[in-house]
N, C-alpha and C. Protein backbone atom coordinates (compact mmCIF):
# COMPACT_ATOMS: atom_id res chain seq x y z
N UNK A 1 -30.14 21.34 -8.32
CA UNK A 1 -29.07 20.37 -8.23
C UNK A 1 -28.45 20.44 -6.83
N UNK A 2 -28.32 19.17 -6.24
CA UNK A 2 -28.11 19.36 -4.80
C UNK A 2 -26.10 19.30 -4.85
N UNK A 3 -25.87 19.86 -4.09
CA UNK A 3 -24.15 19.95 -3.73
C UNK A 3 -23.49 18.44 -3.32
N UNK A 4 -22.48 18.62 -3.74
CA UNK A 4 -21.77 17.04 -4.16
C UNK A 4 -20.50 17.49 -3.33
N UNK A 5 -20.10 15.68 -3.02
CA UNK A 5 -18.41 15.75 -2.45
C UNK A 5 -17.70 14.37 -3.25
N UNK A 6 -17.03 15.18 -4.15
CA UNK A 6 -15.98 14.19 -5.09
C UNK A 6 -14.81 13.76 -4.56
N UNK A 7 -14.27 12.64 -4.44
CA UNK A 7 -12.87 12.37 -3.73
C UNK A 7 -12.65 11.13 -4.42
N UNK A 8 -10.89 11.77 -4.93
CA UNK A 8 -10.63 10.75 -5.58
C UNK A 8 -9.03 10.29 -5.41
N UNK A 9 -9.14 9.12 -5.29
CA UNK A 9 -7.35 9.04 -4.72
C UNK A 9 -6.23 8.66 -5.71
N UNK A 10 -5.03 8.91 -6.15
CA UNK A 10 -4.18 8.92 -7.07
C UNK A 10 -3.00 8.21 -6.35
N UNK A 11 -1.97 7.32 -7.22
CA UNK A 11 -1.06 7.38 -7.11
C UNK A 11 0.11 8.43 -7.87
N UNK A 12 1.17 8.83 -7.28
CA UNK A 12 1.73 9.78 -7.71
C UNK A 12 3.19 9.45 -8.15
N UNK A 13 3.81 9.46 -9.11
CA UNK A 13 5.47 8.70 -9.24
C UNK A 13 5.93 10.01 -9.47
N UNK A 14 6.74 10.33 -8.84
CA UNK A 14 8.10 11.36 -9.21
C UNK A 14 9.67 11.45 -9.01
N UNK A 15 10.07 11.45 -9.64
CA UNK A 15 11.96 12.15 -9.58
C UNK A 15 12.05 12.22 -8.14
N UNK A 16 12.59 11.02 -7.55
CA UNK A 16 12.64 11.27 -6.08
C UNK A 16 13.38 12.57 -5.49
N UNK A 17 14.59 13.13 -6.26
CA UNK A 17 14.88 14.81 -6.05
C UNK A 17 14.70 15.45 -5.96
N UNK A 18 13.09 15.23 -6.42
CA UNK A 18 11.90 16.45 -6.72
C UNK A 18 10.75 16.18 -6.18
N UNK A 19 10.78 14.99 -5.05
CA UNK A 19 9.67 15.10 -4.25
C UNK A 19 9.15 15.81 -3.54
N UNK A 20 10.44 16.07 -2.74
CA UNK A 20 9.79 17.43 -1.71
C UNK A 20 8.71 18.71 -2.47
N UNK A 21 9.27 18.98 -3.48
CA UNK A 21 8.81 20.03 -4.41
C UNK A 21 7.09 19.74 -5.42
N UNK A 22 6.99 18.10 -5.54
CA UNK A 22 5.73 17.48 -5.59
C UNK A 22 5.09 17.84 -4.55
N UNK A 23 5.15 17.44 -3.65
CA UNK A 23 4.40 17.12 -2.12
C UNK A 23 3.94 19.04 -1.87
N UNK A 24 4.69 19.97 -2.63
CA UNK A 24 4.13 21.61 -2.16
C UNK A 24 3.37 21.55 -3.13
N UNK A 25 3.12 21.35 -4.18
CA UNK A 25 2.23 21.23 -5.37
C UNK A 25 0.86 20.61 -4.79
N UNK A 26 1.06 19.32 -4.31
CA UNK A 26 -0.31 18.51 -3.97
C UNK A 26 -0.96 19.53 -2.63
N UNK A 27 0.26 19.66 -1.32
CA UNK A 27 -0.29 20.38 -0.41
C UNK A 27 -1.21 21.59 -0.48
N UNK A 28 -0.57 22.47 -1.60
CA UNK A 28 -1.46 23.42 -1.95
C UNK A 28 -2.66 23.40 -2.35
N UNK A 29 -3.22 22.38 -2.83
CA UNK A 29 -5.10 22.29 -3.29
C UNK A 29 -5.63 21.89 -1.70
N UNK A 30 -6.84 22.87 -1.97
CA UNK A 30 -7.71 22.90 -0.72
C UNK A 30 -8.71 21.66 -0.92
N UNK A 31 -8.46 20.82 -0.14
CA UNK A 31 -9.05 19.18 -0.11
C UNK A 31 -7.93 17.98 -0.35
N UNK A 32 -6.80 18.42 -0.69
CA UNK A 32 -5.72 17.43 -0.91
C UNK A 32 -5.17 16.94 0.26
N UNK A 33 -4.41 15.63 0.52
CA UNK A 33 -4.02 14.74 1.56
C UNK A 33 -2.85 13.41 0.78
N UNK A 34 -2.30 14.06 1.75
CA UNK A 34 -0.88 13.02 1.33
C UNK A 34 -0.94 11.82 2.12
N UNK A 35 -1.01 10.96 1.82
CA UNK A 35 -1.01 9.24 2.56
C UNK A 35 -0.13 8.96 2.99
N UNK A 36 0.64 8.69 1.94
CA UNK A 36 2.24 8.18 1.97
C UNK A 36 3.04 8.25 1.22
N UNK A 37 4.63 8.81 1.22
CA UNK A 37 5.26 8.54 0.60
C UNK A 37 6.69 7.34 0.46
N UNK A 38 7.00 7.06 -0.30
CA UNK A 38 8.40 6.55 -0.57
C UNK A 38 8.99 7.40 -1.38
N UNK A 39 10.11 7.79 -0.48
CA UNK A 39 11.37 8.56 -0.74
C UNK A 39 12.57 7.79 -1.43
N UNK A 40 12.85 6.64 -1.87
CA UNK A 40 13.36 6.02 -2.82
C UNK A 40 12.97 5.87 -4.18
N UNK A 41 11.92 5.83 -4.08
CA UNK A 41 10.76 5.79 -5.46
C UNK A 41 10.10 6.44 -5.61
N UNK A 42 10.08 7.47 -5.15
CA UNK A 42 9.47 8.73 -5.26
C UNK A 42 7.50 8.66 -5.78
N UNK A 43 7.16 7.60 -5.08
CA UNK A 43 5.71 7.34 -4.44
C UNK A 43 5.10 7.77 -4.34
N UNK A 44 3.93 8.41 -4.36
CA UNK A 44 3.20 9.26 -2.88
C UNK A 44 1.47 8.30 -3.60
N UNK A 45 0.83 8.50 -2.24
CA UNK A 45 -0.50 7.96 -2.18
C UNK A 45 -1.65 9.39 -1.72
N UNK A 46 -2.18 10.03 -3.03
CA UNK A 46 -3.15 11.27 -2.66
C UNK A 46 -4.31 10.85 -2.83
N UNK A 47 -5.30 11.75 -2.03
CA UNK A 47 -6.90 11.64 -2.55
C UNK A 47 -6.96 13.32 -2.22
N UNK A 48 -7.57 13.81 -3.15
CA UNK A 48 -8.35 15.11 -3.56
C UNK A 48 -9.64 14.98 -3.69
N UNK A 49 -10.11 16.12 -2.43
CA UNK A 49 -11.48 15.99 -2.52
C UNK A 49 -12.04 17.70 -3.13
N UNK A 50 -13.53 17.62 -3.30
CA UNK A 50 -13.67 18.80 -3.91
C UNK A 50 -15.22 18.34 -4.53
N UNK A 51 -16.32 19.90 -4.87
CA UNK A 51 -17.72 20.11 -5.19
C UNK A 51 -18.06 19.38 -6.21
N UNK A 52 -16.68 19.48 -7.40
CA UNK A 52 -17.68 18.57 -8.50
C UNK A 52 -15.94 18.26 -9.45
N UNK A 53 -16.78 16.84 -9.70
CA UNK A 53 -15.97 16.25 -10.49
C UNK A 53 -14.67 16.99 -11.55
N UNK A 54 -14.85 18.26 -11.97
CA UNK A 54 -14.08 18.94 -13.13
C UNK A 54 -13.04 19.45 -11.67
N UNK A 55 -13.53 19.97 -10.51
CA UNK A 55 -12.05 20.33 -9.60
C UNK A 55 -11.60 19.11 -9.42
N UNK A 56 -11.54 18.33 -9.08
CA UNK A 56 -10.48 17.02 -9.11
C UNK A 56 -9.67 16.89 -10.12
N UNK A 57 -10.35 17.11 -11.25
CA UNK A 57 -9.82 16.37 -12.34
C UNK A 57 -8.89 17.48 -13.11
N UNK A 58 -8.80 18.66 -12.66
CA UNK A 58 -8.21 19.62 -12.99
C UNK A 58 -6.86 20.10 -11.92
N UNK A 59 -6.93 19.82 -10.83
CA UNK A 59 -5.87 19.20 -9.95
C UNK A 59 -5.32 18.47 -10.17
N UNK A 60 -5.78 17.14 -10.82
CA UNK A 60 -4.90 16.16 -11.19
C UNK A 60 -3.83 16.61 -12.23
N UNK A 61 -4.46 17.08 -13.32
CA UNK A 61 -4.02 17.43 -14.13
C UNK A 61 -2.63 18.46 -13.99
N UNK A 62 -2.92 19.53 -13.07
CA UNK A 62 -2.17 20.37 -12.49
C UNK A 62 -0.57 19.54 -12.13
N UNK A 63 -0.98 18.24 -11.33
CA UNK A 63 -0.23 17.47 -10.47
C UNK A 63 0.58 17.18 -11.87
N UNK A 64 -0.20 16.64 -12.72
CA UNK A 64 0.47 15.84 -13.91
C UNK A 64 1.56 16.46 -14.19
N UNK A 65 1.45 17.64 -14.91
CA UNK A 65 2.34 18.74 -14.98
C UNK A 65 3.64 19.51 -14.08
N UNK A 66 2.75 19.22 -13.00
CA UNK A 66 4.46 19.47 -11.87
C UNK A 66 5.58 19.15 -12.47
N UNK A 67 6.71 20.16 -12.15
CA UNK A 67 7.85 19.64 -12.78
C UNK A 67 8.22 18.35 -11.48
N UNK A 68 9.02 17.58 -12.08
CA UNK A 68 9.79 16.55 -11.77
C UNK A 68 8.73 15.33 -11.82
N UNK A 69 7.13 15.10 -11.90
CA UNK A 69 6.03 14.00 -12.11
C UNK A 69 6.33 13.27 -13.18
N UNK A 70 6.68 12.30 -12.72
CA UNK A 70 6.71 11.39 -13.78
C UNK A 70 5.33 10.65 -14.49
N UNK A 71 4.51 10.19 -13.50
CA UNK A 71 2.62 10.04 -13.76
C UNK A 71 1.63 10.26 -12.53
N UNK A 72 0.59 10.39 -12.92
CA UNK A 72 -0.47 10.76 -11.76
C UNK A 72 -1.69 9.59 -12.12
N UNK A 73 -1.77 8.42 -11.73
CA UNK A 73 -2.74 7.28 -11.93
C UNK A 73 -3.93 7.60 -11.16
N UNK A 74 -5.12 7.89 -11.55
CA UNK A 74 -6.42 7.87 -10.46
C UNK A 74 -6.51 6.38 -10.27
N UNK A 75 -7.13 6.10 -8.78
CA UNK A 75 -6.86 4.79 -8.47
C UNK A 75 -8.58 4.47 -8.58
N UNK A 76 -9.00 5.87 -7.45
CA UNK A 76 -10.42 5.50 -7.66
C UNK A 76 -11.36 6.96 -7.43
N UNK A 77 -12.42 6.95 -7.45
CA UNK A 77 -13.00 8.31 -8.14
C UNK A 77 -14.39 7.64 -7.37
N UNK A 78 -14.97 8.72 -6.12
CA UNK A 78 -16.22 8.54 -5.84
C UNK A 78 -17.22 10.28 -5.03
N UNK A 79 -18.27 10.11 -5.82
CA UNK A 79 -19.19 11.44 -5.16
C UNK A 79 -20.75 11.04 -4.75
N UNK A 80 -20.79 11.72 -3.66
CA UNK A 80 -22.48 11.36 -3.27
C UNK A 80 -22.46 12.81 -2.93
N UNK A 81 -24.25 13.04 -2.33
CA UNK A 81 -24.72 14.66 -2.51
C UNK A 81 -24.11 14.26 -1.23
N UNK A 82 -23.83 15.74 -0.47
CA UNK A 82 -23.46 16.29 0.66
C UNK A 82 -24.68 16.26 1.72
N UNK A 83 -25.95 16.24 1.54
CA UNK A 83 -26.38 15.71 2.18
C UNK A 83 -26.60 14.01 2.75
N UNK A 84 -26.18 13.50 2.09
CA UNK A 84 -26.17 12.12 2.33
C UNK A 84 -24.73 11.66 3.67
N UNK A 85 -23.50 12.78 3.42
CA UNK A 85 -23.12 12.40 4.34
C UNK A 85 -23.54 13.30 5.80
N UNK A 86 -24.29 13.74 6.32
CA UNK A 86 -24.85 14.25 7.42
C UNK A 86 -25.74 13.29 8.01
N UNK A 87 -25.95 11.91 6.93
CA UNK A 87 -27.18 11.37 7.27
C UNK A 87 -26.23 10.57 8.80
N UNK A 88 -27.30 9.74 9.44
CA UNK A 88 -26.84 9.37 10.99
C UNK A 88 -26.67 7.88 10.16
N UNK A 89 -26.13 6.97 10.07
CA UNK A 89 -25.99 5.75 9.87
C UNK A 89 -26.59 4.54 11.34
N UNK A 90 -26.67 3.91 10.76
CA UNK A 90 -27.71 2.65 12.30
C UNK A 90 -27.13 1.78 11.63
N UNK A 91 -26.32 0.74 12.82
CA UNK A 91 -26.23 -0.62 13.17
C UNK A 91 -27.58 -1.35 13.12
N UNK A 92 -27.71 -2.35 11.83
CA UNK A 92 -29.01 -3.31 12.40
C UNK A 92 -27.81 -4.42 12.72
N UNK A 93 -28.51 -5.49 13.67
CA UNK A 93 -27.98 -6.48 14.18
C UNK A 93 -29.03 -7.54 13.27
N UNK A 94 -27.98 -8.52 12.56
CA UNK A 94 -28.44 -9.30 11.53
C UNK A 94 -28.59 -10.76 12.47
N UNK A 95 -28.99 -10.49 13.72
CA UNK A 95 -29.66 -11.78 14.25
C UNK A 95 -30.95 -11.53 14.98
C-alpha cells in the first residue's frame, strides 16, 4: 500500500471568548493551518492534513470537543498517494 496525503478543510464556529483558546487546540495538530478567522463570530477556516484518512478525522473530532466549539463542518476531504505529488506537472498549450 503506497503512502497517502489526506487534507481536509473545516469550517470552525466557536464562543468568540473562547477563540483564542480554539485556535491552541487546532495549532497543536501537526498538519493543521488556520485560514481565517472572524473574531465577532467566532469563525475560523482550517484544513488538516495528515497519512490517512482516520488522523483527520480524529482531529476533527478532537476540535469538536474543544471546550467553547460550537461545530466543526468538513467542507471538503481530498487524498492522493504521495507519490503523485512529486510528480513534475507540464503545461500543454491547447493550440
Amino acid at each position: 500500500m503506497s503512502e497517502e496525503l489526506h487534507i481536509t478543510s473545516l469550517v470552525v464556529r466557536a464562543e468568540p471568548s473562547l477563540l483564542a483558546s480554539v485556535r491552541r487546540v487546532v495549532a497543536s495538530f501537526a498538519g493543521a493551518e488556520i485560514h481565517g478567522t472572524d473574531e465577532a463570530t467566532g469563525r475560523m477556516v482550517v484544513t488538516l492534513e495528515g497519512p490517512t484518512q482516520r488522523t483527520v478525522l480524529d482531529q476533527l473530532a478532537l476540535i469538536e470537543q474543544a471546550p467553547g466549539v460550537l461545530s466543526a463542518a468538513m467542507v471538503y476531504q481530498h487524498a492522493e498517494p504521495l507519490a503523485s505529488l512529486n510528480t513534475e506537472l507540464t503545461h500543454v498549450d491547447p493550440s
